[in-house]
PDB file of N, CA and C in Angstrom:
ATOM      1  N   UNK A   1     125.130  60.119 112.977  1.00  0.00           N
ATOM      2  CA  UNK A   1     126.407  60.792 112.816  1.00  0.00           C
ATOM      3  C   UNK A   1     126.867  60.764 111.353  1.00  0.00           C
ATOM      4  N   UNK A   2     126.515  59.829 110.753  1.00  0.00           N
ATOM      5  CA  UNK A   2     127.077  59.537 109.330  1.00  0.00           C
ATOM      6  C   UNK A   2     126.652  60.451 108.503  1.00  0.00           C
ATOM      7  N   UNK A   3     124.879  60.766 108.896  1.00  0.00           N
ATOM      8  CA  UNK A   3     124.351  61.415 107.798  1.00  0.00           C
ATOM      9  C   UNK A   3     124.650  63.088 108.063  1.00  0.00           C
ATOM     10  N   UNK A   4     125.335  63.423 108.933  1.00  0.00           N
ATOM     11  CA  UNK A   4     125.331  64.905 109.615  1.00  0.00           C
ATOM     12  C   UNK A   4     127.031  65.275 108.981  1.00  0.00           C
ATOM     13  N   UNK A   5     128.016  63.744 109.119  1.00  0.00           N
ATOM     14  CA  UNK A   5     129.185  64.555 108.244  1.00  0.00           C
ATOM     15  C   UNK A   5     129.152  64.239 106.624  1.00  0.00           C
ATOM     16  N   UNK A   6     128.178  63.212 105.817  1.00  0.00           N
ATOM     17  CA  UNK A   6     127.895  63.860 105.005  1.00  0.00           C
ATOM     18  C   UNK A   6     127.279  64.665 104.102  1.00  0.00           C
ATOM     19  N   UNK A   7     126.533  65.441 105.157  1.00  0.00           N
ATOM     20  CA  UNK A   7     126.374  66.721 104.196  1.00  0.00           C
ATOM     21  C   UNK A   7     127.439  67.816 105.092  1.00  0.00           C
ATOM     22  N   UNK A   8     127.403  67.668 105.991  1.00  0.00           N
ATOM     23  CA  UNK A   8     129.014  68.818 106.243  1.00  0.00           C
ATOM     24  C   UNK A   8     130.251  68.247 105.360  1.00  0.00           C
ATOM     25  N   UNK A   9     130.372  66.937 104.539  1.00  0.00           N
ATOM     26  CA  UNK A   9     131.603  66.796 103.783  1.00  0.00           C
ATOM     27  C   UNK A   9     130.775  67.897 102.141  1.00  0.00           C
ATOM     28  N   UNK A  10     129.298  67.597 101.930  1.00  0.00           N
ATOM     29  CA  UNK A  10     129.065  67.964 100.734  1.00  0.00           C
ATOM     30  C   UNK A  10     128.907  69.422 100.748  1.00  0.00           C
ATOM     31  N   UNK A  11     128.627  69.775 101.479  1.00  0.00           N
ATOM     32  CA  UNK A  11     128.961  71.498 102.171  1.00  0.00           C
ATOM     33  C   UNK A  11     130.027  72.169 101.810  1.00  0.00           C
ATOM     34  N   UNK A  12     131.162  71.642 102.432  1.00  0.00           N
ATOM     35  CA  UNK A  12     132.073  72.076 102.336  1.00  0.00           C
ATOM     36  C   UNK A  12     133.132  71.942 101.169  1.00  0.00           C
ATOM     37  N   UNK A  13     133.027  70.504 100.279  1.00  0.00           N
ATOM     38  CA  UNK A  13     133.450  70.696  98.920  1.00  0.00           C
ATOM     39  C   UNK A  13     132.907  71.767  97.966  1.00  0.00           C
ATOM     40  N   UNK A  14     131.437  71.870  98.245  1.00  0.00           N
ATOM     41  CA  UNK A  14     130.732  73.095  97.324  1.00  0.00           C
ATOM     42  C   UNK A  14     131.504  74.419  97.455  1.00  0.00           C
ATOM     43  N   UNK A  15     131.852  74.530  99.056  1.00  0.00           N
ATOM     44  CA  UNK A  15     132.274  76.262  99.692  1.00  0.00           C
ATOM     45  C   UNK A  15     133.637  76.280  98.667  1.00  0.00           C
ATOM     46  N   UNK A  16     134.551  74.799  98.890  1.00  0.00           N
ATOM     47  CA  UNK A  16     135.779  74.597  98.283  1.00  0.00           C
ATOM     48  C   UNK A  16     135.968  74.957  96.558  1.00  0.00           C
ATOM     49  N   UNK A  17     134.916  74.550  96.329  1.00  0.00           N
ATOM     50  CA  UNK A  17     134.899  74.940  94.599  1.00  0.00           C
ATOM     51  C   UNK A  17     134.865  76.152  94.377  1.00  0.00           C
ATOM     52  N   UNK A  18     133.437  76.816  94.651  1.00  0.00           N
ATOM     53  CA  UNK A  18     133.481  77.908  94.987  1.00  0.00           C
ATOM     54  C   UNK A  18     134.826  79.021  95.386  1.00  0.00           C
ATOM     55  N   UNK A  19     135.017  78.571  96.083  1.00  0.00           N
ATOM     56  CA  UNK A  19     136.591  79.394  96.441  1.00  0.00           C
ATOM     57  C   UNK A  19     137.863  78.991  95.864  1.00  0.00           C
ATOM     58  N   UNK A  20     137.608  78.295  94.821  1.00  0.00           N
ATOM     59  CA  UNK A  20     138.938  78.124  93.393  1.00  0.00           C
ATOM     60  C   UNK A  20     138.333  78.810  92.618  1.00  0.00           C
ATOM     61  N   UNK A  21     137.226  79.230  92.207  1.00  0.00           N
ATOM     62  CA  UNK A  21     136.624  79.522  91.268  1.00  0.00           C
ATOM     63  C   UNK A  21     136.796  81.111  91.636  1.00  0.00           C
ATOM     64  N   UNK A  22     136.883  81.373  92.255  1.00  0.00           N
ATOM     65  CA  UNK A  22     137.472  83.064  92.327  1.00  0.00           C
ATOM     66  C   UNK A  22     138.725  83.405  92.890  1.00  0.00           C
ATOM     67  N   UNK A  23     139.877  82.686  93.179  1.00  0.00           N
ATOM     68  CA  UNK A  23     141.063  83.034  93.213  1.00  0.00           C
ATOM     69  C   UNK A  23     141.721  82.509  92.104  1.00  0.00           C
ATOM     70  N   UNK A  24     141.690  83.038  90.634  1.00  0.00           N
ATOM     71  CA  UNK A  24     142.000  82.199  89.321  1.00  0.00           C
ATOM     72  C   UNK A  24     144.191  82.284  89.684  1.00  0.00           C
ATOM     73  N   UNK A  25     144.177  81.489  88.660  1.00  0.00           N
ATOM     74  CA  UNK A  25     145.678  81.428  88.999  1.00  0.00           C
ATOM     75  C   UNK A  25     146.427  82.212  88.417  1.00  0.00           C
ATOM     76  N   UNK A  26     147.761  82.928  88.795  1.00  0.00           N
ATOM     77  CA  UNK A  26     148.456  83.861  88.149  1.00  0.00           C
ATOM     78  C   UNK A  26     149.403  83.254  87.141  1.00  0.00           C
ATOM     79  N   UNK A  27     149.413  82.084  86.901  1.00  0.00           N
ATOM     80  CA  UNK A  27     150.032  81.504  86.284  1.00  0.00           C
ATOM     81  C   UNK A  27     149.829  82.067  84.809  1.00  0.00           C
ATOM     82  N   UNK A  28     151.226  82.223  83.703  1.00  0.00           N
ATOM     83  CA  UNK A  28     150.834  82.668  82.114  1.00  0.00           C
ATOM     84  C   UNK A  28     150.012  81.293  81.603  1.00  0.00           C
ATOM     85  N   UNK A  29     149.526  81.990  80.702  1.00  0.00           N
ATOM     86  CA  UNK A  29     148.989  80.438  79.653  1.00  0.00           C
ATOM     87  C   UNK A  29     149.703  80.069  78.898  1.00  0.00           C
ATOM     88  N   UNK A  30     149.682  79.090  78.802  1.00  0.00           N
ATOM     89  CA  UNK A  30     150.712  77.902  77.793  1.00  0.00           C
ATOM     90  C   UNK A  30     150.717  78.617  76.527  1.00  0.00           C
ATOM     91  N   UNK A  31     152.245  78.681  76.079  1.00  0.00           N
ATOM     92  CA  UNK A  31     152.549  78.604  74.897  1.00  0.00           C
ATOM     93  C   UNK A  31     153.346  77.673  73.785  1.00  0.00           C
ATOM     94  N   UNK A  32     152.511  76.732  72.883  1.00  0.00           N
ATOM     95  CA  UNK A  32     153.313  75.727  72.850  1.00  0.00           C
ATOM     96  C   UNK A  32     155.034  76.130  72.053  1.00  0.00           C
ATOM     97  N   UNK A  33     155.477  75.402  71.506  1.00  0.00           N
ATOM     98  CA  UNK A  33     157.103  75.475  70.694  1.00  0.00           C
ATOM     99  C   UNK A  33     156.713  76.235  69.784  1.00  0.00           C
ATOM    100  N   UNK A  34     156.361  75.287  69.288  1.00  0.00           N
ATOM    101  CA  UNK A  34     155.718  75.935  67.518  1.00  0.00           C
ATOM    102  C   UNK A  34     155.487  77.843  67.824  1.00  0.00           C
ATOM    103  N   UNK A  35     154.308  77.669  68.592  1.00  0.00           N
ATOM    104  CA  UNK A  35     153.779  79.807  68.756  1.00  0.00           C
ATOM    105  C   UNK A  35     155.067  80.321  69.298  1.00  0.00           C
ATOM    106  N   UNK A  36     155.682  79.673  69.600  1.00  0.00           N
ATOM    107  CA  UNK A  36     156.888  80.515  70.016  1.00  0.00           C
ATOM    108  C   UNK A  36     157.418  80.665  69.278  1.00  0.00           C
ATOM    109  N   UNK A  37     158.364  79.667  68.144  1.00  0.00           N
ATOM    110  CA  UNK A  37     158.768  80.467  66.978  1.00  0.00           C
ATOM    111  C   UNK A  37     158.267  81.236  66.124  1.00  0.00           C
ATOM    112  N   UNK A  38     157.252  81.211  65.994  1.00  0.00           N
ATOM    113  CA  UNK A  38     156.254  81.353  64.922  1.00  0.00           C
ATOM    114  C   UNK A  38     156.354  83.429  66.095  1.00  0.00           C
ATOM    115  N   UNK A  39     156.310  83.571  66.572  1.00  0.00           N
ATOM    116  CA  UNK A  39     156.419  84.738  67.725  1.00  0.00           C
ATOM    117  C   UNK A  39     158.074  85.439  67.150  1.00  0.00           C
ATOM    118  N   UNK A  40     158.451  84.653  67.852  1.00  0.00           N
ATOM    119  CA  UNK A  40     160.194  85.289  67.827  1.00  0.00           C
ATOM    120  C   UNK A  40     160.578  85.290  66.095  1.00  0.00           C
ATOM    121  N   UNK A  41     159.768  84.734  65.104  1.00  0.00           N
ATOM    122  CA  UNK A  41     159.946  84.771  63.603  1.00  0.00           C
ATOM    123  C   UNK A  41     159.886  86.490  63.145  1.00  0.00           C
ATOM    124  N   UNK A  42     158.387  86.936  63.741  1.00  0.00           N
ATOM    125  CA  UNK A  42     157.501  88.078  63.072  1.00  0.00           C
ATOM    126  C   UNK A  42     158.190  88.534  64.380  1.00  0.00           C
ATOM    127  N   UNK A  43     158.950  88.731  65.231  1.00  0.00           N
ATOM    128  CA  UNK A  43     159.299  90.283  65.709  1.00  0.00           C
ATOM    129  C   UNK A  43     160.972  90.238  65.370  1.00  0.00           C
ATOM    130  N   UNK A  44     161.672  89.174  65.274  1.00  0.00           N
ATOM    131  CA  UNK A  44     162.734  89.232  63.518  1.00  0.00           C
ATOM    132  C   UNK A  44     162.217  89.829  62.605  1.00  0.00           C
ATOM    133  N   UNK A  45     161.243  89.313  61.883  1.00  0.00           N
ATOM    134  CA  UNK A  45     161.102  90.108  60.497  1.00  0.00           C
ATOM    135  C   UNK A  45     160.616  91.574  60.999  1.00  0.00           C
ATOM    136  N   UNK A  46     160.241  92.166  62.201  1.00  0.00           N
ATOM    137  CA  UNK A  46     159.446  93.596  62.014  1.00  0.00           C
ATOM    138  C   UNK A  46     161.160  94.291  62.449  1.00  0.00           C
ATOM    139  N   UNK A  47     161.972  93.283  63.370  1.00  0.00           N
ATOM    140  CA  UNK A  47     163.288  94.440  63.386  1.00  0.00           C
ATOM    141  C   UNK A  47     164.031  94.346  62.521  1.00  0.00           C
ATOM    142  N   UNK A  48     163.884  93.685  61.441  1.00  0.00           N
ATOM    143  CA  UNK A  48     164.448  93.891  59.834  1.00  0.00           C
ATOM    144  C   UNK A  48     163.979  95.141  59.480  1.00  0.00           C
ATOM    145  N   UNK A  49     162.751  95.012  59.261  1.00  0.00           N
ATOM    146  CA  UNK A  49     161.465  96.003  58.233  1.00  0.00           C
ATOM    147  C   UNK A  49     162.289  96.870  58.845  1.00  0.00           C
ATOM    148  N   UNK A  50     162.173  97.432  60.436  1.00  0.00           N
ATOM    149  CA  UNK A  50     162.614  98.604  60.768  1.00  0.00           C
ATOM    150  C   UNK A  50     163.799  98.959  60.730  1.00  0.00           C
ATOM    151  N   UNK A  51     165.046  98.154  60.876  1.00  0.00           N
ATOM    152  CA  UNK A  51     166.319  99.195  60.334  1.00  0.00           C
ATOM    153  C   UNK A  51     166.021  99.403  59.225  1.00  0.00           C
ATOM    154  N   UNK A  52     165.654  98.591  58.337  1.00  0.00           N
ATOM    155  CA  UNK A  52     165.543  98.609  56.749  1.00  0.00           C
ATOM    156  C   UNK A  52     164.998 100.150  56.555  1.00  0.00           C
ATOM    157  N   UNK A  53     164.097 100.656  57.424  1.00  0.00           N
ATOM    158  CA  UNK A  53     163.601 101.817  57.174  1.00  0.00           C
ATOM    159  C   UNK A  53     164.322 102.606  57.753  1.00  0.00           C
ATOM    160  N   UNK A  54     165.369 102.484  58.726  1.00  0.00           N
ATOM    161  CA  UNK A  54     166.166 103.861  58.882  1.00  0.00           C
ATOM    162  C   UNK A  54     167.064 104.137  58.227  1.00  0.00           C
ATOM    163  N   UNK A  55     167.320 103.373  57.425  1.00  0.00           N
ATOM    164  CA  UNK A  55     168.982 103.248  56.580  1.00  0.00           C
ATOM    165  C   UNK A  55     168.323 104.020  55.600  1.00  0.00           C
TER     166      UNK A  55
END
């Protein structure tokens, strides 16, 4: 009995991996502090540039 559930335990962790490995997560990817300012800096400076150019 022992040796029959483990390979139905090693079976079924494999099927288990397997089936994370193709439902990836919808989750965004990390953005740390820093890329974030460093983000919200350069689309400040591009809506400068651009009134600057309609005036």
């Amino acid at each position: 009995m022992n040796r029959k559930k483990k390979i139905y335990e090693t079976l079924k962790k494999k099927d288990k991996r397997a089936n994370a490995k193709l439902h990836k997560s919808n989750k965004p990817r990390y953005i740390s502090k820093a890329e974030r300012e460093k983000i919200a800096a350069q689309q400040d400076s591009e809506e400068l540039n651009s009134e600057n150019n309609e005036h």
